[in-house]
Protein backbone atom coordinates (compact mmCIF):
# COMPACT_ATOMS: atom_id res chain seq x y z
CA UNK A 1 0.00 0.00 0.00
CA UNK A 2 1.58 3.42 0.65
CA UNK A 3 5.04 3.03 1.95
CA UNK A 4 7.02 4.87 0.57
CA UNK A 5 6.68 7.85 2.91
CA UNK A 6 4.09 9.57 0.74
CA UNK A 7 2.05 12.18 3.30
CA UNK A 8 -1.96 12.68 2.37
CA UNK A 9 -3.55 15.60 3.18
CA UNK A 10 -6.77 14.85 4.94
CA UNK A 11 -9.92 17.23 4.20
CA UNK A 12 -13.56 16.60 5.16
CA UNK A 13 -16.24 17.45 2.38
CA UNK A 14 -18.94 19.75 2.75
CA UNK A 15 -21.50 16.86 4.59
CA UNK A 16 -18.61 15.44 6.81
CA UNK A 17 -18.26 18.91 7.93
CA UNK A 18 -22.14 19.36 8.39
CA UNK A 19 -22.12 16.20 9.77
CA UNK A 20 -19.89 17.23 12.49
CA UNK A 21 -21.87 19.96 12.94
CA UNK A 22 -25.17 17.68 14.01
CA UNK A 23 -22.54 15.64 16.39
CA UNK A 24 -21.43 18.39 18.57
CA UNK A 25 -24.95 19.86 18.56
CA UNK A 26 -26.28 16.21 19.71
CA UNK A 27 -23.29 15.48 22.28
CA UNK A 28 -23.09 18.76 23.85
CA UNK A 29 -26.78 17.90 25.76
CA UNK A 30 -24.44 15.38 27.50
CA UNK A 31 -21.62 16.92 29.32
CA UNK A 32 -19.51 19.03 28.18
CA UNK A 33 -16.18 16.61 28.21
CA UNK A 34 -18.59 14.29 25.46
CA UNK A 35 -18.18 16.83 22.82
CA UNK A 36 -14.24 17.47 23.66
CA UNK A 37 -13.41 13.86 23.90
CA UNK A 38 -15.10 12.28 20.91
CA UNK A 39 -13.37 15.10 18.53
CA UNK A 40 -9.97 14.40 20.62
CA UNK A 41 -10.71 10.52 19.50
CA UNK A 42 -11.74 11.56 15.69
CA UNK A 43 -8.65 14.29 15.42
CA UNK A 44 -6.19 11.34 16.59
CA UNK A 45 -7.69 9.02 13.84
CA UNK A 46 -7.86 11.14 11.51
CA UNK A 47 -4.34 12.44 11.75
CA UNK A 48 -2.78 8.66 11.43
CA UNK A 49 -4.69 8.72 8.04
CA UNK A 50 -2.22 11.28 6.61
CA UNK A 51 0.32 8.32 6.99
CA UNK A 52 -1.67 4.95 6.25
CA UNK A 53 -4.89 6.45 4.36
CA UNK A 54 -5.32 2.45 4.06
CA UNK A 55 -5.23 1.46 7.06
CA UNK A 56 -9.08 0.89 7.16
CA UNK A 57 -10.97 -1.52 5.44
CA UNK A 58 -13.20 -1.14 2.33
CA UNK A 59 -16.77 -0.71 3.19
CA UNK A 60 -18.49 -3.60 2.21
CA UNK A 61 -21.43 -1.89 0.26
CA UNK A 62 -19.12 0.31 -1.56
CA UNK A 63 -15.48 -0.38 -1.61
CA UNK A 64 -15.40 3.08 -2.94
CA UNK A 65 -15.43 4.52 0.93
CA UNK A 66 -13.60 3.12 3.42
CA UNK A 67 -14.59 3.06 6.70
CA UNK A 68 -13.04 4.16 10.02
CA UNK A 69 -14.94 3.51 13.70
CA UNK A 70 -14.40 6.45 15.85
CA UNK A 71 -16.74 5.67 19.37
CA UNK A 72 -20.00 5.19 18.31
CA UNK A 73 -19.43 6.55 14.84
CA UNK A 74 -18.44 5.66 11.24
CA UNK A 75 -16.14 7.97 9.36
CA UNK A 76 -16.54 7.16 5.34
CA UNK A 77 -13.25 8.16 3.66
CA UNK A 78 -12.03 7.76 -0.06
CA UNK A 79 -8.17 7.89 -1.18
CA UNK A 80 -7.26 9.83 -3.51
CA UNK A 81 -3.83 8.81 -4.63
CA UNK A 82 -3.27 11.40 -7.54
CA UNK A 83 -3.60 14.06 -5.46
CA UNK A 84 -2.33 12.53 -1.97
CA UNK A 85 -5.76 13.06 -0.43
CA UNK A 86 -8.04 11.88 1.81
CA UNK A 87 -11.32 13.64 1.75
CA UNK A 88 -13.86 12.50 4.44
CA UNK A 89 -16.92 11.75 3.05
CA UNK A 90 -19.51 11.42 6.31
CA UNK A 91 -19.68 10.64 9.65
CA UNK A 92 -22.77 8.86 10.92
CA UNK A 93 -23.77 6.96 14.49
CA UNK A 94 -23.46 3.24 13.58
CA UNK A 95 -27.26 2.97 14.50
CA UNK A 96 -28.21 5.05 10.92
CA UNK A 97 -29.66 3.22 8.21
CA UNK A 98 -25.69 4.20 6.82
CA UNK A 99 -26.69 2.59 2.96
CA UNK A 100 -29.89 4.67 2.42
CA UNK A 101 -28.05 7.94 4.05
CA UNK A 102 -24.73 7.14 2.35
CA UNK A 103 -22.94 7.96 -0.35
CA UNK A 104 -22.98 10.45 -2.77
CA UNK A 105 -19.30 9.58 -4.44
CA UNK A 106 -18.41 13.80 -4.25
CA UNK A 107 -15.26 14.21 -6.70
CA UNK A 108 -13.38 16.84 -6.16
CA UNK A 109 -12.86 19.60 -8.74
């Protein structure tokens, strides 16, 4: 896969980021320390994707996407090895109907 040192950039599309959005709205009725630790836990996975973008498995629906647990989430990722990125696609709690919400394949102009 990608060993030879190659860096990705990770960036998180439009709905990840919207997506994100809707997490720390629905966390933050918990306690505070909810919201701070689950980003703490996605910012630390995300970052080892920069390294080994393939370090998670295809999603079986759509090997397009990968996907990445993080807590009671799943993070939907593509590679994009042309460009050395790694755009997140969308984060949803593992109890969502994930194939019906899923996965508009965004390309990146």
């Amino acid at each position: 896969m990608s060993g030879n040192g190659m860096v990705f950039r990770v960036i998180f599309l439009e709905e990840a980021e919207a997506d994100m959005d809707a997490i720390e709205e629905y966390l933050s009725q918990y306690y505070e320390s909810t919201v701070r630790n689950f980003f703490n836990k996605l910012k630390e996975q995300v970052f080892m994707l920069e390294d080994t973008p393939y370090m998670c498995q295809p999603y079986e629906e759509d090997p397009f996407f990968r996907r990445m647990v993080v807590g009671d989430y799943l993070l939907f990722y593509s590679v994009d090895e042309s460009r050395n990125l790694v755009p997140i696609h969308r984060i949803f709690h593992h109890s969502r109907n994930i194939s019906r919400q899923l996965l508009s394949r965004r390309t990146l102009e």
